[in-house]
N, C-alpha and C. Protein backbone atom coordinates (compact mmCIF):
# COMPACT_ATOMS: atom_id res chain seq x y z
N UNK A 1 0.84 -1.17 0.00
CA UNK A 1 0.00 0.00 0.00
C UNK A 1 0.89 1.24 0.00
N UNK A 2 0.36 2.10 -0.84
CA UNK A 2 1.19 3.70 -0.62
C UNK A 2 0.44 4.76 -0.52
N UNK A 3 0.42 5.57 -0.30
CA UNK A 3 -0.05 7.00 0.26
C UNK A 3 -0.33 7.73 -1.11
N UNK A 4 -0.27 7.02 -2.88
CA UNK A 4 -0.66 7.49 -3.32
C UNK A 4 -2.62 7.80 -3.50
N UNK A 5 -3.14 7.04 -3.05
CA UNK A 5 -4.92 6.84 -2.83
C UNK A 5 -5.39 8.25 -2.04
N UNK A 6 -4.27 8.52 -0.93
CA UNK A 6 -4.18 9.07 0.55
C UNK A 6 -4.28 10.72 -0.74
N UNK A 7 -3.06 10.82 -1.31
CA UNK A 7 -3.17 12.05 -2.47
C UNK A 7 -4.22 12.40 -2.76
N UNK A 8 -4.55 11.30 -3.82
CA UNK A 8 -5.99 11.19 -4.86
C UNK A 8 -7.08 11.40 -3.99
N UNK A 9 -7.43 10.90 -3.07
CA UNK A 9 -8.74 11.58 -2.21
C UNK A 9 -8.70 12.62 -1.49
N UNK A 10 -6.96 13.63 -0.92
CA UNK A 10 -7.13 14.49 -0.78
C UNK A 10 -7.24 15.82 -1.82
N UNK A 11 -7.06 15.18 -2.92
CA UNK A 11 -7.57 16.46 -4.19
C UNK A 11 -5.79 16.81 -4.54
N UNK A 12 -4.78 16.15 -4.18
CA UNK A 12 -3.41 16.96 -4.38
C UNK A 12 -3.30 17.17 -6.19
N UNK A 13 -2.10 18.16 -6.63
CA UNK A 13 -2.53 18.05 -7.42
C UNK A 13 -1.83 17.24 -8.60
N UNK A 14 -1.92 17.75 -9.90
CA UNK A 14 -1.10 17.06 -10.36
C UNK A 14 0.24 16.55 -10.88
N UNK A 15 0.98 17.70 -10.65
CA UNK A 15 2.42 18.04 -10.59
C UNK A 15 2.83 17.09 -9.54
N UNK A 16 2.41 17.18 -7.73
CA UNK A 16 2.79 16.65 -6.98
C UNK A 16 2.25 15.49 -7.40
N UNK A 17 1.24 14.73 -7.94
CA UNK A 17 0.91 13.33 -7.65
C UNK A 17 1.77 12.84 -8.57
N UNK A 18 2.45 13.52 -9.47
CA UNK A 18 3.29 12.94 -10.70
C UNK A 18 4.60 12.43 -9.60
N UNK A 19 5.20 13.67 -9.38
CA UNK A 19 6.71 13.24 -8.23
C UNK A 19 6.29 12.02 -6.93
N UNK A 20 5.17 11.98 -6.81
CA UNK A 20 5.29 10.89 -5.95
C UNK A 20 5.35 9.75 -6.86
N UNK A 21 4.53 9.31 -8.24
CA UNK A 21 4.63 8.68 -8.67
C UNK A 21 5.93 8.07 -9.06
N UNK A 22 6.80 9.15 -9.32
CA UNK A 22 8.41 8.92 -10.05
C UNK A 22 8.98 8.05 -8.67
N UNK A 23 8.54 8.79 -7.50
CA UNK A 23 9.54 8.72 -6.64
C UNK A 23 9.23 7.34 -5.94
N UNK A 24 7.86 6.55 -6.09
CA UNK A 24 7.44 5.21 -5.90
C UNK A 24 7.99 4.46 -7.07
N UNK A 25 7.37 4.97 -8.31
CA UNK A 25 8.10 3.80 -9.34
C UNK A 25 9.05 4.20 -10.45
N UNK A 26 10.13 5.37 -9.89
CA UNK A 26 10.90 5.82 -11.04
C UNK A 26 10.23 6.26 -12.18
N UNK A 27 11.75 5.96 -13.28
CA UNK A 27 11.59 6.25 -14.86
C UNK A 27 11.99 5.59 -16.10
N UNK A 28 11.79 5.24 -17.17
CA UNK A 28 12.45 4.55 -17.57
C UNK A 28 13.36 5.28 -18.57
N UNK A 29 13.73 6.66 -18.09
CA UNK A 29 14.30 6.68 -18.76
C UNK A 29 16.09 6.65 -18.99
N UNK A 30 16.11 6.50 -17.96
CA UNK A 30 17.49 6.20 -17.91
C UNK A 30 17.70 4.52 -18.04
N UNK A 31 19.44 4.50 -18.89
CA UNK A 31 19.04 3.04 -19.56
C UNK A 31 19.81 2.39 -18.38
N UNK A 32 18.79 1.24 -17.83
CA UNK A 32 19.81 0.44 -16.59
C UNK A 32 19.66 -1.04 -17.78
N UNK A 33 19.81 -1.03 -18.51
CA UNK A 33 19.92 -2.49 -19.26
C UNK A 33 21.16 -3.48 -19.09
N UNK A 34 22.22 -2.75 -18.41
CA UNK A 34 23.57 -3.74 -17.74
C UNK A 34 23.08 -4.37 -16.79
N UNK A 35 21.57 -3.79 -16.17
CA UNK A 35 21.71 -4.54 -14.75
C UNK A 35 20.82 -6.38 -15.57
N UNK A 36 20.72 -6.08 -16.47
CA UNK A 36 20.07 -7.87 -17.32
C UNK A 36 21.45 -8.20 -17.80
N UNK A 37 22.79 -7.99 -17.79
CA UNK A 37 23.87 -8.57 -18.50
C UNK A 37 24.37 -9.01 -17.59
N UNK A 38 24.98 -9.79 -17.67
CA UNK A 38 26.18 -11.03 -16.79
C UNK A 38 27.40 -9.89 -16.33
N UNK A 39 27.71 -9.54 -15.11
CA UNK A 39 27.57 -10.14 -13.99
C UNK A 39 27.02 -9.37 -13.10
N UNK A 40 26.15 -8.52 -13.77
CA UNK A 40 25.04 -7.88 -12.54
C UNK A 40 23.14 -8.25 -13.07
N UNK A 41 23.50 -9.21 -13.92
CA UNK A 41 22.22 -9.68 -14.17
C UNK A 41 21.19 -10.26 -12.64
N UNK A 42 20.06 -9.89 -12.84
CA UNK A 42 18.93 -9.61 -11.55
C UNK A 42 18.49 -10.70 -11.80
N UNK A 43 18.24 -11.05 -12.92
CA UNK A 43 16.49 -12.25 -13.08
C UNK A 43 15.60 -11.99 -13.11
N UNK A 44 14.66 -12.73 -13.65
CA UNK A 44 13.08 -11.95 -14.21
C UNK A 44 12.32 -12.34 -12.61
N UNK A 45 12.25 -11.49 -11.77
CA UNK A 45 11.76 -11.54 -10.38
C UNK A 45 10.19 -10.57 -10.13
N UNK A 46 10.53 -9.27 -11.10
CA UNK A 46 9.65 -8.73 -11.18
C UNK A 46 9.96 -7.84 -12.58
N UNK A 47 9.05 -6.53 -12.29
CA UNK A 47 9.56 -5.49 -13.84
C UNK A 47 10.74 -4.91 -13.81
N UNK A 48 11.20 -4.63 -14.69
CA UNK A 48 12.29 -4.40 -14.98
C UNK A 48 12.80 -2.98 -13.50
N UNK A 49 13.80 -2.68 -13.36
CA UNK A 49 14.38 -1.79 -12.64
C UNK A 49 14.13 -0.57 -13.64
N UNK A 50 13.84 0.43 -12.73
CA UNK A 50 13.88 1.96 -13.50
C UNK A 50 14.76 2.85 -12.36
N UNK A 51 14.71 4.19 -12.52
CA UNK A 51 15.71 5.07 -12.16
C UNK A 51 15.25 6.45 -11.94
N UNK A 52 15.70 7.36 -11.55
CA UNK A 52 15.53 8.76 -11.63
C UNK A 52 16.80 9.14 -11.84
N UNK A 53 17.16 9.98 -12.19
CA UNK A 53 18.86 10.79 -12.68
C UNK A 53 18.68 11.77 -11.38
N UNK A 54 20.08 12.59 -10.94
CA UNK A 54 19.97 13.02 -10.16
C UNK A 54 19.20 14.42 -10.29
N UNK A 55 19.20 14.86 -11.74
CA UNK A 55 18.20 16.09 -11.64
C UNK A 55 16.38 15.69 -11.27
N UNK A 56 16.39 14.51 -11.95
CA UNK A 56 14.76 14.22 -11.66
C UNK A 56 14.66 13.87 -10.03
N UNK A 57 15.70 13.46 -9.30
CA UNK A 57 15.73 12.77 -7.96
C UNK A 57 15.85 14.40 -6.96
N UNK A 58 16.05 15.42 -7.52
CA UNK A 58 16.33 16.62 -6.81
C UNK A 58 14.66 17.15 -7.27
N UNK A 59 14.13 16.95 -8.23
CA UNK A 59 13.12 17.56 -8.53
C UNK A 59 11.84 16.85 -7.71
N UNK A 60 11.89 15.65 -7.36
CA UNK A 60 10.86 15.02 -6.59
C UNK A 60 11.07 15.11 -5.30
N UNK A 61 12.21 15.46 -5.00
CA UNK A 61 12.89 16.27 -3.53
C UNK A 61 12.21 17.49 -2.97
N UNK A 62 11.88 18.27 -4.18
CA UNK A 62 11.85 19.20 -3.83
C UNK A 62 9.95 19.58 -3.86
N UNK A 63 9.25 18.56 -5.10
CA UNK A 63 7.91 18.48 -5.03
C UNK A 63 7.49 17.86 -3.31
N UNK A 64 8.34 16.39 -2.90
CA UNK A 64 7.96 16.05 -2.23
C UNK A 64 7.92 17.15 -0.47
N UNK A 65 8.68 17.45 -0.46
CA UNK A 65 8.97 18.67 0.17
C UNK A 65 8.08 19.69 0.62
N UNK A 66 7.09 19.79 -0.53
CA UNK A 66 5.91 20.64 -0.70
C UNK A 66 4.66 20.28 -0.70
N UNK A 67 4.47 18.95 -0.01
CA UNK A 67 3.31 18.67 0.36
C UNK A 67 2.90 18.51 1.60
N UNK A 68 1.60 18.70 2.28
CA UNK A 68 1.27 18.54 3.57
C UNK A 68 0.17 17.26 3.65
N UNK A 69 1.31 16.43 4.14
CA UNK A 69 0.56 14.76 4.10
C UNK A 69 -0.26 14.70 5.16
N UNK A 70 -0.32 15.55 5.95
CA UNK A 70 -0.72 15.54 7.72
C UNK A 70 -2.60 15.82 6.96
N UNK A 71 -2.18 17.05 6.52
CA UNK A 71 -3.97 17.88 5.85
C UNK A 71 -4.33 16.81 4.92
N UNK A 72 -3.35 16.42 3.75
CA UNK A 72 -4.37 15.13 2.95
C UNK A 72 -4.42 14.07 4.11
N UNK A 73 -3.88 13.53 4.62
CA UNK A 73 -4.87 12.21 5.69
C UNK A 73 -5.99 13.12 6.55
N UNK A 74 -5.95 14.22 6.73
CA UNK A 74 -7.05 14.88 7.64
C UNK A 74 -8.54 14.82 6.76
N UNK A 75 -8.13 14.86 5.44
CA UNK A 75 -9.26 14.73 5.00
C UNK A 75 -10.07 13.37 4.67
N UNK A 76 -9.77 12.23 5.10
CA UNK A 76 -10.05 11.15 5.55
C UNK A 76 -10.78 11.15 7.00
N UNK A 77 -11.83 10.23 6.54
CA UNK A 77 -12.78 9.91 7.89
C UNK A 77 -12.00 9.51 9.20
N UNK A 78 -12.31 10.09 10.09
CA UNK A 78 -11.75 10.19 11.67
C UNK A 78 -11.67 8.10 12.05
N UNK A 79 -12.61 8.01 11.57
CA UNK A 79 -12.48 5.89 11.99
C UNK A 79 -11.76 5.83 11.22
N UNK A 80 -10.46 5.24 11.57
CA UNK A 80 -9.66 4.22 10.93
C UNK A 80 -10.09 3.20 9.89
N UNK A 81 -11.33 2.28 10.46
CA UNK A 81 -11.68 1.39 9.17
C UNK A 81 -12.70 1.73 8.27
N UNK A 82 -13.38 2.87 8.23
CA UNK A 82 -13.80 3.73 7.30
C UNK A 82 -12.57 4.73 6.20
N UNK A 83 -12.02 5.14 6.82
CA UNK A 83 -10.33 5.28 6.06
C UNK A 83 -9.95 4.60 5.55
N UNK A 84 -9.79 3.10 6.21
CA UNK A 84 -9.28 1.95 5.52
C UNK A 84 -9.72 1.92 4.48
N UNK A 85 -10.97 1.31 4.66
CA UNK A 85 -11.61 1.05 3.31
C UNK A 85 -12.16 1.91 2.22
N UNK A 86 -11.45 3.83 2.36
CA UNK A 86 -11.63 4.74 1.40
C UNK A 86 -10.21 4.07 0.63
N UNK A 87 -9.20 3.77 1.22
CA UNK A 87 -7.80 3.86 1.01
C UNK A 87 -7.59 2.62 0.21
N UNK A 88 -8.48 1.21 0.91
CA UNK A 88 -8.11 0.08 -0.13
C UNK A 88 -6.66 -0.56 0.28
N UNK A 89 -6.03 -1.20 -1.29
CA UNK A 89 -5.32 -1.68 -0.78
C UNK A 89 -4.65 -2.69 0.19
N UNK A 90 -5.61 -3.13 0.90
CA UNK A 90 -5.03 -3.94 2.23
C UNK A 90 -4.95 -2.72 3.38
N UNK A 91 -5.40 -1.71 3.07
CA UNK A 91 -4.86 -0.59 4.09
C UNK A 91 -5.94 -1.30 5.93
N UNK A 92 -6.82 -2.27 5.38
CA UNK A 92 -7.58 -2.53 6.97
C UNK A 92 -6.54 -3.88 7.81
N UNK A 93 -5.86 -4.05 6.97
CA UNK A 93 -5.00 -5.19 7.94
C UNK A 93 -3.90 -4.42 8.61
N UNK A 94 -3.57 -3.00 8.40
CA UNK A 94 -2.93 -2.72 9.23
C UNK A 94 -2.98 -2.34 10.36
N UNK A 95 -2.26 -2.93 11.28
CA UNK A 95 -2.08 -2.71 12.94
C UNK A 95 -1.85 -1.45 13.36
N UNK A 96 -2.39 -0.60 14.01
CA UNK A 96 -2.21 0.52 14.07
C UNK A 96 -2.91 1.63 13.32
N UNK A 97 -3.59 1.21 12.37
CA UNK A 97 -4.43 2.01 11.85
C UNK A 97 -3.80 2.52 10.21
N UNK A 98 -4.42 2.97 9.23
CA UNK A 98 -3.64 3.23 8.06
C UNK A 98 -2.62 4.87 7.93
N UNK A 99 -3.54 5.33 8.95
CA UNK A 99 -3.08 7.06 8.88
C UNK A 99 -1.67 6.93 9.55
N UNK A 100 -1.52 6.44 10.29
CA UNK A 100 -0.06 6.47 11.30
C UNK A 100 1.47 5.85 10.29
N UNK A 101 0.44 4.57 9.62
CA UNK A 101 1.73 3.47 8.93
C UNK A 101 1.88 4.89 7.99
N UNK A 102 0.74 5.46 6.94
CA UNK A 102 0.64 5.92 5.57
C UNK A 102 2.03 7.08 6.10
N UNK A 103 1.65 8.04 6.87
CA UNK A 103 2.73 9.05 7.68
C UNK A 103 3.76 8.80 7.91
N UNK A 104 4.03 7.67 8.35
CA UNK A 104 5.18 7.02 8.57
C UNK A 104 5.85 7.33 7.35
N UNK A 105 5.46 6.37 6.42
CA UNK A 105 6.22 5.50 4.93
C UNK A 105 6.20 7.30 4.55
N UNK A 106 5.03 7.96 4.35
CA UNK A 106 5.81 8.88 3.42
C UNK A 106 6.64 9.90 4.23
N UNK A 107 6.87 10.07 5.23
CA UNK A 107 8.03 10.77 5.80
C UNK A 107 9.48 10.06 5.70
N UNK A 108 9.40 8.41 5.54
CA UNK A 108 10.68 8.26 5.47
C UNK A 108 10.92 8.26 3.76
N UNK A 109 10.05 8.57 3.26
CA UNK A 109 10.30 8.61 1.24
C UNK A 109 10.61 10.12 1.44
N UNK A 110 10.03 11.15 1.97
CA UNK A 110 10.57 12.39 1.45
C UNK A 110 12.06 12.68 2.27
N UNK A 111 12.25 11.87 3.30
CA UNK A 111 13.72 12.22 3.87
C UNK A 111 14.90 11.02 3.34
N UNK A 112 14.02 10.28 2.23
CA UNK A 112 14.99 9.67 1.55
C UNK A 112 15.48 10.28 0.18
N UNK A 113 14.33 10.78 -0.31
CA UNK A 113 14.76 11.54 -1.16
C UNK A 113 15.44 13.27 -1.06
N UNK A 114 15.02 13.63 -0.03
CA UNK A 114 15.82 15.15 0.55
C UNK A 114 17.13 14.65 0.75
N UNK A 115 18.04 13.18 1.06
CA UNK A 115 19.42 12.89 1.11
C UNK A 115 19.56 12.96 0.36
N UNK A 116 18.90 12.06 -0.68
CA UNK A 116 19.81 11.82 -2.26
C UNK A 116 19.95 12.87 -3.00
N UNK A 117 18.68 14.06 -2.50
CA UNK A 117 19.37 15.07 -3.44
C UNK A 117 20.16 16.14 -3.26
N UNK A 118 20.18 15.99 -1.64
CA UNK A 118 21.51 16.80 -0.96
C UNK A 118 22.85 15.94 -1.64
N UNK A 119 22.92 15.09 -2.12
CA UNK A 119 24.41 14.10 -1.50
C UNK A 119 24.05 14.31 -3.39
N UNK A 120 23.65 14.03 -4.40
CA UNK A 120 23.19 15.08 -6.03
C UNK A 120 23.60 13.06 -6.48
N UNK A 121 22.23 11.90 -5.96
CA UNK A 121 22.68 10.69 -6.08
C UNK A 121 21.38 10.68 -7.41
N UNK A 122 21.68 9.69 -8.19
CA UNK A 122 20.42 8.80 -9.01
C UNK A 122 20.27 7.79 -8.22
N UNK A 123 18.65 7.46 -8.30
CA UNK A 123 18.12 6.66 -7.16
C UNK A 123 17.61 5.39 -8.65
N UNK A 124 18.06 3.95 -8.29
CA UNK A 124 17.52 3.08 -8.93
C UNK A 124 16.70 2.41 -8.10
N UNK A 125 15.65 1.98 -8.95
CA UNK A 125 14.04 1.16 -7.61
C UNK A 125 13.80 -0.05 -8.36
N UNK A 126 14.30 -1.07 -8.09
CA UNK A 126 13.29 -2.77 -8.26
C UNK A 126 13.04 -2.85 -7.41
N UNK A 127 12.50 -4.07 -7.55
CA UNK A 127 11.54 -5.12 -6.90
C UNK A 127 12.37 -6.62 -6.86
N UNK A 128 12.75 -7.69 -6.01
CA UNK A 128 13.06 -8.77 -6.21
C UNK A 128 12.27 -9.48 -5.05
C-alpha cells in the first residue's frame, strides 16, 4: 500500500501526484539495461528496474517537500476502518491504523529523497 490513494482523495494536485509517482516507481528513462547482462544480471523476479537521474531525484525532492501529508490524511474519515476502506489496498489489515503506517512511509520517502538530493545521487528502484 502507498499513500498514493491518501493524495488522490485528498484532491493533491497534479504536478505533486506525478513526483510521488516517479519517486514510488521511477523512470524509464534512464538506460539500466547492464543490470540484465552477466555479472550484474537480476532475473526476471519482477519489472524491470527503472531510475531517476539526479536532476529528476532533486526535482521530486523538492515536489515532495511541498506537500502537507498531515492535511491530505485529515481529509479522511476520523475511523480508521472507514479510512481503511476509502484507502483500499489492504490498508484494513494494518495494525495501528492506516493514517499512522501511511505518515510514517511517506516521511521516510521524502527524507529519503531530501538525502539523495543533498548528497546530487540517481536513485535506482526494483523489486526482487
Amino acid at each position: 500500500m502507498c499513500p498514493q490513494r491518501v493524495c488522490e482523495l485528498g484532491g493533491l494536485d497534479d504536478v505533486h501526484r506525478k513526483a510521488l509517482q516517479q519517486a514510488l516507481h521511477g523512470d524509464t528513462a534512464v538506460d539500466l539495461a547492464f543490470l540484465n547482462t552477466h555479472p550484474h544480471a537480476m532475473g526476471p523476479f519482477g519489472p524491470d528496474p527503472t531510475a531517476l537521474s539526479a536532476a529528476q531525484v532533486a526535482r521530486v525532492a523538492e515536489l515532495l517537500g511541498q506537500i502537507d501529508f498531515p492535511a491530505l490524511l485529515a481529509v479522511l474519515p476520523a475511523d480508521e476502518s472507514a479510512a481503511a476502506s476509502l484507502i483500499g489496498n489492504g490498508a484494513d489489515g494494518i495494525v495501528g491504523g492506516p493514517k499512522k503506517y501511511l505518515l510514517g512511509h511517506f516521511s521516510a520517502m521524502r527524507e529519503f529523497y531530501r538525502d539523495a538530493s543533498r548528497r546530487q545521487l540517481l536513485v535506482v528502484l526494483w523489486w526482487d
